[in-house]
PDB file of N, CA and C in Angstrom:
ATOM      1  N   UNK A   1       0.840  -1.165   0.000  1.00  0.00           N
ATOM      2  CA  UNK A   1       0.000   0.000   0.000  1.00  0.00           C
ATOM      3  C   UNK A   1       0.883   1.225   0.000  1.00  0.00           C
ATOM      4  N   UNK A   2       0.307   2.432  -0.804  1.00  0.00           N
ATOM      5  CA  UNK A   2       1.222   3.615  -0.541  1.00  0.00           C
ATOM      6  C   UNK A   2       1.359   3.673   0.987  1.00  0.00           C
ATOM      7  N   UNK A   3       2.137   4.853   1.419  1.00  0.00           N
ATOM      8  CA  UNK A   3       2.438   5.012   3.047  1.00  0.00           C
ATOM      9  C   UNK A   3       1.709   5.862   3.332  1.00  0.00           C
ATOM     10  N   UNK A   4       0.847   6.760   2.847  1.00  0.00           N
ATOM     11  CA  UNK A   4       0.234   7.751   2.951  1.00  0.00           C
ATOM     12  C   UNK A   4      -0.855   6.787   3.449  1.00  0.00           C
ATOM     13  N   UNK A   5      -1.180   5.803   2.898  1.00  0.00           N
ATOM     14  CA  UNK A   5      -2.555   4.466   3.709  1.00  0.00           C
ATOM     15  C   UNK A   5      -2.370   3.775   4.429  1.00  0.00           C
ATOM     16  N   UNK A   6      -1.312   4.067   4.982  1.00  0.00           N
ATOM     17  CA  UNK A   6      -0.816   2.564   6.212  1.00  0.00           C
ATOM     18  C   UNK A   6      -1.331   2.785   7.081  1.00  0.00           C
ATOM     19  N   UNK A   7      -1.618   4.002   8.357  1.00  0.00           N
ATOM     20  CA  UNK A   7      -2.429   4.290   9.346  1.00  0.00           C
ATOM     21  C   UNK A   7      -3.550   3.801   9.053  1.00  0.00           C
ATOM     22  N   UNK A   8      -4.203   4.691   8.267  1.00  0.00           N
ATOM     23  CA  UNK A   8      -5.656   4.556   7.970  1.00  0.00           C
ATOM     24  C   UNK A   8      -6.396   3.010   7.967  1.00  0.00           C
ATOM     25  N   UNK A   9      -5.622   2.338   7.031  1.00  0.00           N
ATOM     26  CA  UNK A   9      -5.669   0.839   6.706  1.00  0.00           C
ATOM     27  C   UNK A   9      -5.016   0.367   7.893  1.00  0.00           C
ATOM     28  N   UNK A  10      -3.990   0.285   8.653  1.00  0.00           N
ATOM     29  CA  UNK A  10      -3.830  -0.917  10.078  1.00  0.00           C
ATOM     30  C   UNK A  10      -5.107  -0.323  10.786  1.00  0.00           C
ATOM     31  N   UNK A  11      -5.478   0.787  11.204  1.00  0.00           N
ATOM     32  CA  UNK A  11      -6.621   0.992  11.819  1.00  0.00           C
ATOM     33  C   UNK A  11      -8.118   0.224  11.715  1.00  0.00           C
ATOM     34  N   UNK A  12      -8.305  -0.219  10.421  1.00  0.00           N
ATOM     35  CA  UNK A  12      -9.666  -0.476  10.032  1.00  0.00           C
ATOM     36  C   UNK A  12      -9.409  -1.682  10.174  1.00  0.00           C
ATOM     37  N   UNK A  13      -8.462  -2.557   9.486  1.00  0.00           N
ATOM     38  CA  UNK A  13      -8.164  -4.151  10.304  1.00  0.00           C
ATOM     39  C   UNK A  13      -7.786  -4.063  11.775  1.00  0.00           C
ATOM     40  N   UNK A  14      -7.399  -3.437  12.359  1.00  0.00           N
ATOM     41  CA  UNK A  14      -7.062  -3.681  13.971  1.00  0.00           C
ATOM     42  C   UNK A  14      -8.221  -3.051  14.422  1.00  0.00           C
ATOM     43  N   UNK A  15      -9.419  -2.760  13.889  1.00  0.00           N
ATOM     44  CA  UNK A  15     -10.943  -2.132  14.661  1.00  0.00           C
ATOM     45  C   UNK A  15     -11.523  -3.506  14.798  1.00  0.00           C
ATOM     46  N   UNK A  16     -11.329  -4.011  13.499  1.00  0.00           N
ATOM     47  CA  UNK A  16     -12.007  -5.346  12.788  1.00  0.00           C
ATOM     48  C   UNK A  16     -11.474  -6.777  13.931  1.00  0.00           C
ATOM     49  N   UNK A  17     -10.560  -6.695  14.493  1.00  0.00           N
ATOM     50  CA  UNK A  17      -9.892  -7.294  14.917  1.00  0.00           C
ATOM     51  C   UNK A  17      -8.350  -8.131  14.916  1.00  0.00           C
ATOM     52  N   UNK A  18      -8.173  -7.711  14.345  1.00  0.00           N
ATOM     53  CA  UNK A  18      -6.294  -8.263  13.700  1.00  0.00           C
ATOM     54  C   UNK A  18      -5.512  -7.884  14.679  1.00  0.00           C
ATOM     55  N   UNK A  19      -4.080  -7.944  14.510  1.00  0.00           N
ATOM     56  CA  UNK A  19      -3.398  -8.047  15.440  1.00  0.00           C
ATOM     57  C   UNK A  19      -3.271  -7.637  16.908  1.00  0.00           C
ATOM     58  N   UNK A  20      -3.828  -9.091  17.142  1.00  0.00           N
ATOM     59  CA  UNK A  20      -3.818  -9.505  18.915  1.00  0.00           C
ATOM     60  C   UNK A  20      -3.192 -10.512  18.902  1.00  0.00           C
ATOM     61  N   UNK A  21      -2.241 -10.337  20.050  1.00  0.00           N
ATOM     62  CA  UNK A  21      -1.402 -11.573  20.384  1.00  0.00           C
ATOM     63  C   UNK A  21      -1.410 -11.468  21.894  1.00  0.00           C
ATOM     64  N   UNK A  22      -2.179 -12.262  22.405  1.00  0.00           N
ATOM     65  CA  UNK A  22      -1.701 -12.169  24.011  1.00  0.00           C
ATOM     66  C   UNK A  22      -2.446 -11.251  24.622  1.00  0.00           C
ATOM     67  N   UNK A  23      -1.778 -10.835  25.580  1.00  0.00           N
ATOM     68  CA  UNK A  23      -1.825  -9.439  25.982  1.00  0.00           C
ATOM     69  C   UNK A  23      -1.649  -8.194  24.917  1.00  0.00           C
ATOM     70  N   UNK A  24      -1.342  -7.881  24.092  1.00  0.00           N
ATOM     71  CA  UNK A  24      -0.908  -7.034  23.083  1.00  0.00           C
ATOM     72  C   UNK A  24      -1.810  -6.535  21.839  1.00  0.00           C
ATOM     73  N   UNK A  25      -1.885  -5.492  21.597  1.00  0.00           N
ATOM     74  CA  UNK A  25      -3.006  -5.097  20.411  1.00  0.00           C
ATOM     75  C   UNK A  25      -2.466  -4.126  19.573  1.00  0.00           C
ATOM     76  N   UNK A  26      -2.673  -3.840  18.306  1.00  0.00           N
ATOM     77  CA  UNK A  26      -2.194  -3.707  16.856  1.00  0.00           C
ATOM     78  C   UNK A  26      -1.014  -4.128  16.557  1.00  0.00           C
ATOM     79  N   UNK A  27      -0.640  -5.204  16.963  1.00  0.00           N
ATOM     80  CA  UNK A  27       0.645  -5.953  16.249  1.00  0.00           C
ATOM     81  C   UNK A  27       0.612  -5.873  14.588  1.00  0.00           C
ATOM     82  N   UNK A  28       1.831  -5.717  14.345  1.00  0.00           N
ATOM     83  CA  UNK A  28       2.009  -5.844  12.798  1.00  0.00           C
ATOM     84  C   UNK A  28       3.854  -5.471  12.663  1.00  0.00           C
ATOM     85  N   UNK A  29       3.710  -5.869  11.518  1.00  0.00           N
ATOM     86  CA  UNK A  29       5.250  -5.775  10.715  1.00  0.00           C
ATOM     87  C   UNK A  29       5.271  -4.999   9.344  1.00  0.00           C
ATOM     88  N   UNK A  30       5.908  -4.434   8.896  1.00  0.00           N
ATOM     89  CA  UNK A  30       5.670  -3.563   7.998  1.00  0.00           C
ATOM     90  C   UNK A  30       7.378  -2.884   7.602  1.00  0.00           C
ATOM     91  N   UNK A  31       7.371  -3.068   6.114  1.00  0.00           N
ATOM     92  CA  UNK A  31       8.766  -2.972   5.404  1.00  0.00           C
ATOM     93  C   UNK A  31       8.681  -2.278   3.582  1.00  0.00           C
ATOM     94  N   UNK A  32       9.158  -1.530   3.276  1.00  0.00           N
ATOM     95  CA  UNK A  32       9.290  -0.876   2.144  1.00  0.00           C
ATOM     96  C   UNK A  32       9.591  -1.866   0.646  1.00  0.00           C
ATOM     97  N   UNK A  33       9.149  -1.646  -0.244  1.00  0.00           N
ATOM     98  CA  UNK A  33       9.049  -2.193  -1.476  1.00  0.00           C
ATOM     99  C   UNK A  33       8.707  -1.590  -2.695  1.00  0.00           C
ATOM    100  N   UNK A  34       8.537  -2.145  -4.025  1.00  0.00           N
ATOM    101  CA  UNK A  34       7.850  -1.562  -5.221  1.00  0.00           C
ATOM    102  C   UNK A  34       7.273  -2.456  -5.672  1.00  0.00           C
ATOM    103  N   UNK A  35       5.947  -2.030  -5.952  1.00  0.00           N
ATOM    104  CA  UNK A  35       4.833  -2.666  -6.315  1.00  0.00           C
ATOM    105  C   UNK A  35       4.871  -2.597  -8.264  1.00  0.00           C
ATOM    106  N   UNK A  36       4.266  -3.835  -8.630  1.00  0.00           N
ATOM    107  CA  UNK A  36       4.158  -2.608 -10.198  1.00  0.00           C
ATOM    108  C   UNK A  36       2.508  -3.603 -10.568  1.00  0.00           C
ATOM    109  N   UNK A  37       2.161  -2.909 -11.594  1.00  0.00           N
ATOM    110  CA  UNK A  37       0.789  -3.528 -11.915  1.00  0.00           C
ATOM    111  C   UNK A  37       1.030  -2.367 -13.333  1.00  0.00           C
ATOM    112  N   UNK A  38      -0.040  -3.389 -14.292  1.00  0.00           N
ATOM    113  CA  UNK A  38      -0.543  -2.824 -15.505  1.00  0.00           C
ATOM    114  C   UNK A  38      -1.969  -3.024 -15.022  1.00  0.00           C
ATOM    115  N   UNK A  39      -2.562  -1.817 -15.392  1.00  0.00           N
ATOM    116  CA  UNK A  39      -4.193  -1.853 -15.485  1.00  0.00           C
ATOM    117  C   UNK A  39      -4.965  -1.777 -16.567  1.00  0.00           C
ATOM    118  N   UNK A  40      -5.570  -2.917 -16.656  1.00  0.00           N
ATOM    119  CA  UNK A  40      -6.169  -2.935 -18.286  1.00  0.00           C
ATOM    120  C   UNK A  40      -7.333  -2.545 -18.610  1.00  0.00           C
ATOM    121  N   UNK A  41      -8.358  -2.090 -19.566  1.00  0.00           N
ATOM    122  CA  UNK A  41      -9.281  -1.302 -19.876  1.00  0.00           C
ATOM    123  C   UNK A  41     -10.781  -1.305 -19.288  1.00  0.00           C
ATOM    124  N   UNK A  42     -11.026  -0.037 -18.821  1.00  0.00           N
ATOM    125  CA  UNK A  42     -12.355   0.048 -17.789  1.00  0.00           C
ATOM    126  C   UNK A  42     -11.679  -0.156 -16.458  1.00  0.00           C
ATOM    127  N   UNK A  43      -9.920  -0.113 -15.675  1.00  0.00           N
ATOM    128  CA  UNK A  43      -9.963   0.503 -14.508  1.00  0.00           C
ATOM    129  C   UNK A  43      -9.414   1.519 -14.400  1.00  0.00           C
ATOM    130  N   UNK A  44      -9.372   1.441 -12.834  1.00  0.00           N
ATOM    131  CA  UNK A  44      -8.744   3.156 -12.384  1.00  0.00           C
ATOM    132  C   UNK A  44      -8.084   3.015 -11.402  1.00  0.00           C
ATOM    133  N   UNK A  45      -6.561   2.781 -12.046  1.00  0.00           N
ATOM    134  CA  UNK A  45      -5.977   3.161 -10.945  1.00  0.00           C
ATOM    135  C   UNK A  45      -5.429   4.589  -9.874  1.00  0.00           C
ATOM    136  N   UNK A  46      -5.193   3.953  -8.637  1.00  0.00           N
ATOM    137  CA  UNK A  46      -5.175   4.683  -7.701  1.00  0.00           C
ATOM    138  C   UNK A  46      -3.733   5.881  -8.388  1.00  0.00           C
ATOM    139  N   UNK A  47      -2.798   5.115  -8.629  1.00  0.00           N
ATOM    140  CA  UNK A  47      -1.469   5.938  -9.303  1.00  0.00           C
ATOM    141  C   UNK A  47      -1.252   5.567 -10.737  1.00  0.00           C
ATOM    142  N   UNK A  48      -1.209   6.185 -11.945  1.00  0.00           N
ATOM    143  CA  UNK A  48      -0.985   5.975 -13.294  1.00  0.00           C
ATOM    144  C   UNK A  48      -2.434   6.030 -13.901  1.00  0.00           C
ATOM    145  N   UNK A  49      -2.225   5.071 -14.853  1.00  0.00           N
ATOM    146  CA  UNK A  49      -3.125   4.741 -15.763  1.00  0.00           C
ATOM    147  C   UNK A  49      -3.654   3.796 -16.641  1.00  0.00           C
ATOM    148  N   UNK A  50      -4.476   3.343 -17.002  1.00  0.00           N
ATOM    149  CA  UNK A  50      -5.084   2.231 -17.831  1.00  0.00           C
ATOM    150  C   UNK A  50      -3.928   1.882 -18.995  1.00  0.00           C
ATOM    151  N   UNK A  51      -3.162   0.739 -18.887  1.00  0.00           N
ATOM    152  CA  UNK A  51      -2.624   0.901 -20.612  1.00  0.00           C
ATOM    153  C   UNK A  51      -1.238   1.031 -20.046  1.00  0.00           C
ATOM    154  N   UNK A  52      -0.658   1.354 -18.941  1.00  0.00           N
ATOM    155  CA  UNK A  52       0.672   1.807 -18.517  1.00  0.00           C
ATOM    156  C   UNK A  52       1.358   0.757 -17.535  1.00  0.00           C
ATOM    157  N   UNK A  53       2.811   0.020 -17.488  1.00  0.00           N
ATOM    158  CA  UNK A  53       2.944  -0.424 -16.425  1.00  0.00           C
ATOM    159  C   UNK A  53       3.028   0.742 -15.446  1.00  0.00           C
ATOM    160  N   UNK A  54       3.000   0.114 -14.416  1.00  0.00           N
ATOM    161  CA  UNK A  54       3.160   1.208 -12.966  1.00  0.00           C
ATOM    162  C   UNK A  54       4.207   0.353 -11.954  1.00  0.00           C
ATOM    163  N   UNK A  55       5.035   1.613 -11.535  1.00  0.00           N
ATOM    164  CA  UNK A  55       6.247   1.073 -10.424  1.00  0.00           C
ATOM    165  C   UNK A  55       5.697   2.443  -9.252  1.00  0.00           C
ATOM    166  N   UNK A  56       5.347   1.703  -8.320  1.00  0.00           N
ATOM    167  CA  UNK A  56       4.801   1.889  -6.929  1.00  0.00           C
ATOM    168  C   UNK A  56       5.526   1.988  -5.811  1.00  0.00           C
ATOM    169  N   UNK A  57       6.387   3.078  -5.061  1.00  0.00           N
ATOM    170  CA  UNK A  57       6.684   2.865  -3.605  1.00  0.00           C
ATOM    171  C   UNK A  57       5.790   2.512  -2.652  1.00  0.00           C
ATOM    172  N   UNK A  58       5.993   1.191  -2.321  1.00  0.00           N
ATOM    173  CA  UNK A  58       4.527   0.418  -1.405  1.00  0.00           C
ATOM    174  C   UNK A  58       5.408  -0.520   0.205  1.00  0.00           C
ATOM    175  N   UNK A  59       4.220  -0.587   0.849  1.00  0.00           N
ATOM    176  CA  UNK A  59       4.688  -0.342   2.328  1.00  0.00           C
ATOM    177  C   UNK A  59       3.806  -2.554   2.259  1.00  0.00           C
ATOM    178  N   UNK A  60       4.814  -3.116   2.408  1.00  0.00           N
ATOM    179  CA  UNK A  60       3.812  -4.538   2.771  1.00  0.00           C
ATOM    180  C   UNK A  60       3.967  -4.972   4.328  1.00  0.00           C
ATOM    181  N   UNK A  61       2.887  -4.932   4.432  1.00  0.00           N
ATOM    182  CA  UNK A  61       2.158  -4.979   5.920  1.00  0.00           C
ATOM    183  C   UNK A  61       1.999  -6.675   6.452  1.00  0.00           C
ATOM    184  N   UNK A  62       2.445  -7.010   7.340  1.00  0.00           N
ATOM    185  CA  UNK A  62       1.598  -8.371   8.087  1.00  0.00           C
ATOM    186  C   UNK A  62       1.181  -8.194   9.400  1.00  0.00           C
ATOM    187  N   UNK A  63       0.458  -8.971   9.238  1.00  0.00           N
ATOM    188  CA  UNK A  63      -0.485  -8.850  10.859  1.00  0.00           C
ATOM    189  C   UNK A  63      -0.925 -10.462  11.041  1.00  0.00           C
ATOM    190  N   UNK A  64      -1.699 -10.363  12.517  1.00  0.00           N
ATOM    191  CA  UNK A  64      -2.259 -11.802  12.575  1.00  0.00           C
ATOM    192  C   UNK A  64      -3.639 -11.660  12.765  1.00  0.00           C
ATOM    193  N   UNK A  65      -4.545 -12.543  12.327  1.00  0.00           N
ATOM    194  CA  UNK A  65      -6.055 -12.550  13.201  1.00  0.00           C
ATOM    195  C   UNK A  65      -6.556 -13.957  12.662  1.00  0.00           C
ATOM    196  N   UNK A  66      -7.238 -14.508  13.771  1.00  0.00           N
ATOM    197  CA  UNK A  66      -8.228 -15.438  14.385  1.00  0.00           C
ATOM    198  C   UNK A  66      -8.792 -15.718  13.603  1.00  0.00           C
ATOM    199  N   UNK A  67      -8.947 -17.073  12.997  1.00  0.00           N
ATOM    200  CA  UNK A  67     -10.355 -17.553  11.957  1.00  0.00           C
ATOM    201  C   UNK A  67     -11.476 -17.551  11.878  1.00  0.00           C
ATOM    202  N   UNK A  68     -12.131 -16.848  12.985  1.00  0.00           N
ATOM    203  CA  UNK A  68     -13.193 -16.337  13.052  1.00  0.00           C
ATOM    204  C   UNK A  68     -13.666 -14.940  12.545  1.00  0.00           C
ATOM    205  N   UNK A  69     -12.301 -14.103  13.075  1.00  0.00           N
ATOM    206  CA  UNK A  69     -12.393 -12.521  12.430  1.00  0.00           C
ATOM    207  C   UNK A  69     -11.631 -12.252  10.643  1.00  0.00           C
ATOM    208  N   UNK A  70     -11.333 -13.351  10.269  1.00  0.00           N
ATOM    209  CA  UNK A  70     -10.814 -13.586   9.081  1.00  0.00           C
ATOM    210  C   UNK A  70     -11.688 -12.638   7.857  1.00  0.00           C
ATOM    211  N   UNK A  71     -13.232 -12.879   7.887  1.00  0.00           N
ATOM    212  CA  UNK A  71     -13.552 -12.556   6.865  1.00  0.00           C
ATOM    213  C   UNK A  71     -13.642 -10.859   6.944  1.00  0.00           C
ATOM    214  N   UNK A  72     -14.263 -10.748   8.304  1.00  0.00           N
ATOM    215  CA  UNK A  72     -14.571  -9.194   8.600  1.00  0.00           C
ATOM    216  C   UNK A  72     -13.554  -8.412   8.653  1.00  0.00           C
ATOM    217  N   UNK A  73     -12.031  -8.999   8.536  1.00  0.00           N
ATOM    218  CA  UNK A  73     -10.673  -8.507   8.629  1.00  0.00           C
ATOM    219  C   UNK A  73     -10.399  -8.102   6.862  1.00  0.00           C
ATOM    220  N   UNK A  74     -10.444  -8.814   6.219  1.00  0.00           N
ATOM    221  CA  UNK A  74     -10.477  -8.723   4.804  1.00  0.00           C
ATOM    222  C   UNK A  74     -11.435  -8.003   4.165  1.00  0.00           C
ATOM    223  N   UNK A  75     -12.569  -7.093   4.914  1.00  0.00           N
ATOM    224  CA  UNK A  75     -13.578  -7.064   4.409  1.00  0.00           C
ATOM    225  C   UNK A  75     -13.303  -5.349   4.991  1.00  0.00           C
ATOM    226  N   UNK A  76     -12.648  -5.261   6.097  1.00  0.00           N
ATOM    227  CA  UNK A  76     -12.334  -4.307   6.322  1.00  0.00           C
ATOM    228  C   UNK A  76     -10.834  -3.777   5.545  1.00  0.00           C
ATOM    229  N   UNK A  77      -9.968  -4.191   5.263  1.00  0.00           N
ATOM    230  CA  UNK A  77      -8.837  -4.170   4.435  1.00  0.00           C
ATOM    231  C   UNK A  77      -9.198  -3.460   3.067  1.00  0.00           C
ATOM    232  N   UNK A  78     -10.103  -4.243   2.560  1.00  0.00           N
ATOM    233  CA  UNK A  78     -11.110  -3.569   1.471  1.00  0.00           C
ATOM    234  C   UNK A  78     -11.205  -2.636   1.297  1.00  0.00           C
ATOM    235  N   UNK A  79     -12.454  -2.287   2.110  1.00  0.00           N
ATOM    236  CA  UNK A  79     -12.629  -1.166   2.282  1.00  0.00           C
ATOM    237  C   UNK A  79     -11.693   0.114   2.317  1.00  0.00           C
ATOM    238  N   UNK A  80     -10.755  -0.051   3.432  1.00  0.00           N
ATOM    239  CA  UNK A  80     -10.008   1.390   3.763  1.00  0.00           C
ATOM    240  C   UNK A  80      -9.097   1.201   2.571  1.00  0.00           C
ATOM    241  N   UNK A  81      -8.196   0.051   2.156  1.00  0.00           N
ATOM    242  CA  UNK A  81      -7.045   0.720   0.882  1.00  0.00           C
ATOM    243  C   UNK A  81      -7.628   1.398   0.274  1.00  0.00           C
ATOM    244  N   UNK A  82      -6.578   1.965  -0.425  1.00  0.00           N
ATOM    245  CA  UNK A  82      -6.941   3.304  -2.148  1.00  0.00           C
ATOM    246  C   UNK A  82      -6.885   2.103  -2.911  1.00  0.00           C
ATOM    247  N   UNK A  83      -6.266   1.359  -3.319  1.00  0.00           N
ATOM    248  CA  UNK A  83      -6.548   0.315  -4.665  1.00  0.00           C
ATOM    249  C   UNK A  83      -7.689  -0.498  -4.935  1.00  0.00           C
ATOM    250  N   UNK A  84      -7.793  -0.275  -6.143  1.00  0.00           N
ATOM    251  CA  UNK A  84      -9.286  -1.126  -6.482  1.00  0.00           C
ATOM    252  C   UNK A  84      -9.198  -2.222  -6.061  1.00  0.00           C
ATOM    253  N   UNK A  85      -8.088  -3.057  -6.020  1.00  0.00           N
ATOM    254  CA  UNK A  85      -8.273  -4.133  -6.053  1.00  0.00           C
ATOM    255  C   UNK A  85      -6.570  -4.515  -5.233  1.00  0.00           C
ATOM    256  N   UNK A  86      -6.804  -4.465  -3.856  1.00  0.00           N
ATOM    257  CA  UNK A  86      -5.062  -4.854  -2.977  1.00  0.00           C
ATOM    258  C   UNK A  86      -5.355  -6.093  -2.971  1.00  0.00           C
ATOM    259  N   UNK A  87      -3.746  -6.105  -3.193  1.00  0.00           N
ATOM    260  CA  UNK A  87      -3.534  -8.155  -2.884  1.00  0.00           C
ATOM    261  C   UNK A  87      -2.889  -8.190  -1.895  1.00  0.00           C
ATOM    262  N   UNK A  88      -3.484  -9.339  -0.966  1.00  0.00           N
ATOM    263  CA  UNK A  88      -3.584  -9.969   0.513  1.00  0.00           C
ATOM    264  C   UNK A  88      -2.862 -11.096   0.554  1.00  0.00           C
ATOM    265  N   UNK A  89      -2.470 -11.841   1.573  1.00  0.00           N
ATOM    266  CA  UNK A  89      -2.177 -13.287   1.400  1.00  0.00           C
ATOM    267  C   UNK A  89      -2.630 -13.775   2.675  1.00  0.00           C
ATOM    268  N   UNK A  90      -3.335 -14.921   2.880  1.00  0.00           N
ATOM    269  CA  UNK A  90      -3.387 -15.247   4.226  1.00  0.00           C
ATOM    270  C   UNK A  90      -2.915 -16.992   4.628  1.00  0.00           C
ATOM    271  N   UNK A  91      -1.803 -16.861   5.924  1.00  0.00           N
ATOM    272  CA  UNK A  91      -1.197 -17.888   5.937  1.00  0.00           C
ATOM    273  C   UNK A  91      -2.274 -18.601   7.094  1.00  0.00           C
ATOM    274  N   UNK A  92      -2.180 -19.716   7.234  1.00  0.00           N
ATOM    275  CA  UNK A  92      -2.339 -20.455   8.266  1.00  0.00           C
ATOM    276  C   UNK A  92      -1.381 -20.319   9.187  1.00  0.00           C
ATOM    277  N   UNK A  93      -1.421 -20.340  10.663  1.00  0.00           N
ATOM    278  CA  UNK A  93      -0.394 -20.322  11.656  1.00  0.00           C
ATOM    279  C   UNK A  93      -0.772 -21.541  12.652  1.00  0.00           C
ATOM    280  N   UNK A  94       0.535 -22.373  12.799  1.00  0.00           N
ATOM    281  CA  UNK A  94       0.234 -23.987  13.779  1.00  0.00           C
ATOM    282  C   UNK A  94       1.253 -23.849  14.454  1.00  0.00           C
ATOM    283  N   UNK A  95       1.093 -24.420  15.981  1.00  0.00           N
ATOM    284  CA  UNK A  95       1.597 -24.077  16.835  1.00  0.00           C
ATOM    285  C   UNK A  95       2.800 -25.532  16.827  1.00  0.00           C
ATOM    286  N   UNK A  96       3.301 -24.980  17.110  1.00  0.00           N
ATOM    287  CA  UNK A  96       4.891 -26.255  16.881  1.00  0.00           C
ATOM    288  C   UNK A  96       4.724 -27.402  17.828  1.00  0.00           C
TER     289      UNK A  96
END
């Protein structure tokens, strides 16, 4: 995500419920990168344009949450990014 959305966005997943560990609340990890995407005809992207690759200074975020708050976590993620369409990954976590 740009950095200008990282507050905004850990906020709306850590309302939702995401990173709790323990005693502890808005856990997350978060490290600098470049994103790139081509957007092809009929979208809108947040930076560039339809038809263009795009190279992105982007912030990738991890957090943890509960399989129960899973969907409403993603659903909130949604919502708050600027991109039409952010890509997520979600791992399973097993205890050793």
């Amino acid at each position: 995500m740009p950095r200008e959305a990282l507050e905004a966005t850990r906020s709306a997943v850590f309302a939702a419920g995401a990173g709790r560990i323990g005693d502890y609340e808005r856990c997350s990890w978060y490290a600098a990168g470049t994103g790139t995407y081509l957007g092809g005809e009929g979208t809108s992207p947040a930076f560039g344009e339809p038809g263009r690759e795009q190279r992105v200074a982007e912030l990738r975020v991890e957090t943890v949450v509960s399989d129960e708050l899973l969907a409403g976590v993603v659903a909130a993620l949604k919502d708050a990014h600027p991109y039409e369409e952010p890509a997520y990954d979600v791992y399973a976590l097993v205890e050793p």
